[in-house]
C-alpha atoms as a PDB file:
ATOM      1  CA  UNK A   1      68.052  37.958 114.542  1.00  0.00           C
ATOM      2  CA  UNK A   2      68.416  34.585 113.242  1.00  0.00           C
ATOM      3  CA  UNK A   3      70.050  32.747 110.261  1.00  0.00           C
ATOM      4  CA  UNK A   4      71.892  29.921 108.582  1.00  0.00           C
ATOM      5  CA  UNK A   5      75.520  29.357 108.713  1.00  0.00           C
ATOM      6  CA  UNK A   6      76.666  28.946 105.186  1.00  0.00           C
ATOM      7  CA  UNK A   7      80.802  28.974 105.304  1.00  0.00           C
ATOM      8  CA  UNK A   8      83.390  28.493 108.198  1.00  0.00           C
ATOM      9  CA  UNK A   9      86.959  29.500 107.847  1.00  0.00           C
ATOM     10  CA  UNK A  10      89.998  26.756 108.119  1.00  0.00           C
ATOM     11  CA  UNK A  11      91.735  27.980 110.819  1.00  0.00           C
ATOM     12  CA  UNK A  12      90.561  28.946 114.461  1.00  0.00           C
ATOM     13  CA  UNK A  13      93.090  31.802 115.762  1.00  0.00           C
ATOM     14  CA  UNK A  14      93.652  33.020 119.554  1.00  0.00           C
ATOM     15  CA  UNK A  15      91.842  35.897 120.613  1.00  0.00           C
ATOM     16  CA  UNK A  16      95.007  37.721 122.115  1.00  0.00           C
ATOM     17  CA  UNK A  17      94.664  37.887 126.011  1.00  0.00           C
ATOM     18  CA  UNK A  18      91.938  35.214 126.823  1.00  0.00           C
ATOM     19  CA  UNK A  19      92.177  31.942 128.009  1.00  0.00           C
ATOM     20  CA  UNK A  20      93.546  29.411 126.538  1.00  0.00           C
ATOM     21  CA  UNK A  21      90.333  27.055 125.145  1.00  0.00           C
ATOM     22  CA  UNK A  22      88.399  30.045 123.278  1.00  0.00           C
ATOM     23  CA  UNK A  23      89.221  30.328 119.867  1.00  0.00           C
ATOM     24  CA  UNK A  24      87.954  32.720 116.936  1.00  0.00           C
ATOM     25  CA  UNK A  25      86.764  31.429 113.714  1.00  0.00           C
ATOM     26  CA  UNK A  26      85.648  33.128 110.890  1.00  0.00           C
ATOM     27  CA  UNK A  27      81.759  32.402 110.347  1.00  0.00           C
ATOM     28  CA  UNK A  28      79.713  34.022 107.587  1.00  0.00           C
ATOM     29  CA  UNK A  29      76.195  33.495 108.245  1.00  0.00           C
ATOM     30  CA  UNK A  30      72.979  34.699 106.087  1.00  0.00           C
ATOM     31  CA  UNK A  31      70.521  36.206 108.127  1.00  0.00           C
ATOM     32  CA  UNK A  32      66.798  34.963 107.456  1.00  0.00           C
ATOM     33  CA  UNK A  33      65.217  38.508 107.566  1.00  0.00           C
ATOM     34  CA  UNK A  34      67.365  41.688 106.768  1.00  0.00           C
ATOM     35  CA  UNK A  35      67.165  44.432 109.326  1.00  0.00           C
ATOM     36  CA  UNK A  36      67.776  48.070 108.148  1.00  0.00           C
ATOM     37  CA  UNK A  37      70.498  48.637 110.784  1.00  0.00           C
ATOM     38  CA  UNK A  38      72.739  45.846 109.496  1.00  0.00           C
ATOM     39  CA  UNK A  39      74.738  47.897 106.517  1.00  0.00           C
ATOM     40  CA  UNK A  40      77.238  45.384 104.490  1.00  0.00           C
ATOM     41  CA  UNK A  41      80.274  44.414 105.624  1.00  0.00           C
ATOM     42  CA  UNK A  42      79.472  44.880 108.922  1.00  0.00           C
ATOM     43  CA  UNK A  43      81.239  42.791 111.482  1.00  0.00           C
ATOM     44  CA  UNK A  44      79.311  41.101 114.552  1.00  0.00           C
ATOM     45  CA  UNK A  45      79.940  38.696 117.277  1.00  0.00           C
ATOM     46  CA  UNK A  46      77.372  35.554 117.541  1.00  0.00           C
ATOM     47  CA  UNK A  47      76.628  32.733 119.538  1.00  0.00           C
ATOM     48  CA  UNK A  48      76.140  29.598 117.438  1.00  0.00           C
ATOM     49  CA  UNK A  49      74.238  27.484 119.216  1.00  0.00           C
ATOM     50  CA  UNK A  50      75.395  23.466 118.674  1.00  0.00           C
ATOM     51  CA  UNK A  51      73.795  21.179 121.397  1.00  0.00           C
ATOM     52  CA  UNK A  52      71.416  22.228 124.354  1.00  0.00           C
ATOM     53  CA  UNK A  53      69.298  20.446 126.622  1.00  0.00           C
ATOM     54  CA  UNK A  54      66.253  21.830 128.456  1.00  0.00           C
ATOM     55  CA  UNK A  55      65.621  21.770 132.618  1.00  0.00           C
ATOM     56  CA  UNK A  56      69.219  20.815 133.019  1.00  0.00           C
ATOM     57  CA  UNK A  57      71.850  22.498 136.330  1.00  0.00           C
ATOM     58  CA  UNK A  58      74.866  23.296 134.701  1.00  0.00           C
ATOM     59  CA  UNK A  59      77.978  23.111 137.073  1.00  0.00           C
ATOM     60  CA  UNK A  60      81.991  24.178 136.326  1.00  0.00           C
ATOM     61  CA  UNK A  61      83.458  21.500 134.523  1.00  0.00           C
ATOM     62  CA  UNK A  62      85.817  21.313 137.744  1.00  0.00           C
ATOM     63  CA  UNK A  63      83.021  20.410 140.102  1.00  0.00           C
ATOM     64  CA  UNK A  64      82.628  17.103 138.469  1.00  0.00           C
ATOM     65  CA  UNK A  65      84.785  14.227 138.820  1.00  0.00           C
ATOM     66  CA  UNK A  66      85.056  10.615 137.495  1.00  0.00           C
ATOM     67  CA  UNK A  67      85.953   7.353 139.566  1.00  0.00           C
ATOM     68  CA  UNK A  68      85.337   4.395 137.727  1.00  0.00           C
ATOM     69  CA  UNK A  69      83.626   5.602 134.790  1.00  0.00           C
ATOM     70  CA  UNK A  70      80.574   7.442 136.970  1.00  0.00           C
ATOM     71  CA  UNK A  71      80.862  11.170 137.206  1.00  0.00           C
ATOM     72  CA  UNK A  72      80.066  12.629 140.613  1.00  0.00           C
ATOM     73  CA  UNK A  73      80.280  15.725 142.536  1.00  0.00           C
ATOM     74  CA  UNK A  74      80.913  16.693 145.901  1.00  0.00           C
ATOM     75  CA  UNK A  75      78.146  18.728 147.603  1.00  0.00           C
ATOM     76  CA  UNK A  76      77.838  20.934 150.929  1.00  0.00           C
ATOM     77  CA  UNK A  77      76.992  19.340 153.474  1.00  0.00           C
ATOM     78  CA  UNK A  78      76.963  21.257 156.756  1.00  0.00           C
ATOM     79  CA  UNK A  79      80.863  21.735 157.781  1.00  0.00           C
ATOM     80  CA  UNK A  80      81.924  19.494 154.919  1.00  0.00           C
ATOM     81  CA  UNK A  81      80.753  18.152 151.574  1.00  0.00           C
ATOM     82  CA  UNK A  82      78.950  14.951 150.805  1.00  0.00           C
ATOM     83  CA  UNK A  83      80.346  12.802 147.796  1.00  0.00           C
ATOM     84  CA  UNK A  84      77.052  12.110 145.188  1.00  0.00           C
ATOM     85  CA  UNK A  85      76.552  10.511 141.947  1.00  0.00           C
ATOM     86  CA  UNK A  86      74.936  12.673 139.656  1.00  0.00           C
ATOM     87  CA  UNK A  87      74.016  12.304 136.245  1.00  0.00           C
ATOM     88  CA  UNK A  88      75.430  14.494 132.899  1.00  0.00           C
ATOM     89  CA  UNK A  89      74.736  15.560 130.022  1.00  0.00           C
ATOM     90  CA  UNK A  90      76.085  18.588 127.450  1.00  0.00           C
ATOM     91  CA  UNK A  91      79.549  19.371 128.232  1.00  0.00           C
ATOM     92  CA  UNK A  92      81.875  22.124 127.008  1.00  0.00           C
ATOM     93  CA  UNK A  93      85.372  23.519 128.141  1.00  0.00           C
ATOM     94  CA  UNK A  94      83.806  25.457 131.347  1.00  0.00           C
ATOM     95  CA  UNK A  95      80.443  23.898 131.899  1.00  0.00           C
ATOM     96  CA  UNK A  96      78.728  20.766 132.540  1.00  0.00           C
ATOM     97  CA  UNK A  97      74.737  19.997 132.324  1.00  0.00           C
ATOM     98  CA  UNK A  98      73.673  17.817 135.309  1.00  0.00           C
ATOM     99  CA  UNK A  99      70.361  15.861 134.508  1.00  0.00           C
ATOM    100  CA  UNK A 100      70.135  14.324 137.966  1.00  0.00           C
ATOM    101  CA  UNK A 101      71.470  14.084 141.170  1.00  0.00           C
ATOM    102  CA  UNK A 102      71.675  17.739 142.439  1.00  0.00           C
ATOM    103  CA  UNK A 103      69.038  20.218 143.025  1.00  0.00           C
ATOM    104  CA  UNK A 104      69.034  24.121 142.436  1.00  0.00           C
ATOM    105  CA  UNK A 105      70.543  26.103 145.257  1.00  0.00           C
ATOM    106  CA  UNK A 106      72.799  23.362 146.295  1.00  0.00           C
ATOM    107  CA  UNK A 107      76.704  24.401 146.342  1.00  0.00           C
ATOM    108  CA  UNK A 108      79.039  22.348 145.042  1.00  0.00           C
ATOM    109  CA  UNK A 109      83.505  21.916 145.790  1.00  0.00           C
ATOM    110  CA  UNK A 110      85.306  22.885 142.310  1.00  0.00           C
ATOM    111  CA  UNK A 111      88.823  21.001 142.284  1.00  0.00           C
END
């Protein structure tokens, strides 16, 4: 289904036992066309989608490091890993969007 968000709550509370960056805020959001199996107050989880980027690797946000100012990442590279500059993009707590510099497949070291 989709919709519009049309109020956020004030505060963002823990969800009990998870880790430490996720947060729960209440969202009310007005759905565009009403399905006959949503019956009011009825409670739901959703993803709200705020950025994304298209034909983009995404890599943990560990995996990326910054020397200088330039993010890069270390690859596998037969015994060891290789040190490469890659390119980002969209970033959130656990993930990072490379744009270029590393190809699909490829493994890369998470610190």
């Amino acid at each position: 289904m989709t919709g519009r968000v049309y109020s956020i709550g004030a505060l963002a509370t823990s969800p009990g036992r998870s880790q430490f960056f996720i947060r729960m805020v209440p969202v009310r959001i007005a759905i565009d066309k009403l399905d006959p199996r949503v019956i009011p107050d009825l409670s739901a989880y959703v993803d709200v989608i705020t950025g994304q980027e298209e034909n983009t690797l995404q890599v943990p946000t560990g995996a990326v490091t910054e020397e200088n100012g330039k993010p890069f990442v270390f690859v596998k590279s037969g015994d060891g890993f290789e040190k490469r500059a890659v390119t980002t993009g969209l970033r959130s707590h656990t993930q990072i969007a490379i744009r270029e510099g590393l190809r699909a497949g490829e493994e890369v070291r998470v610190n």
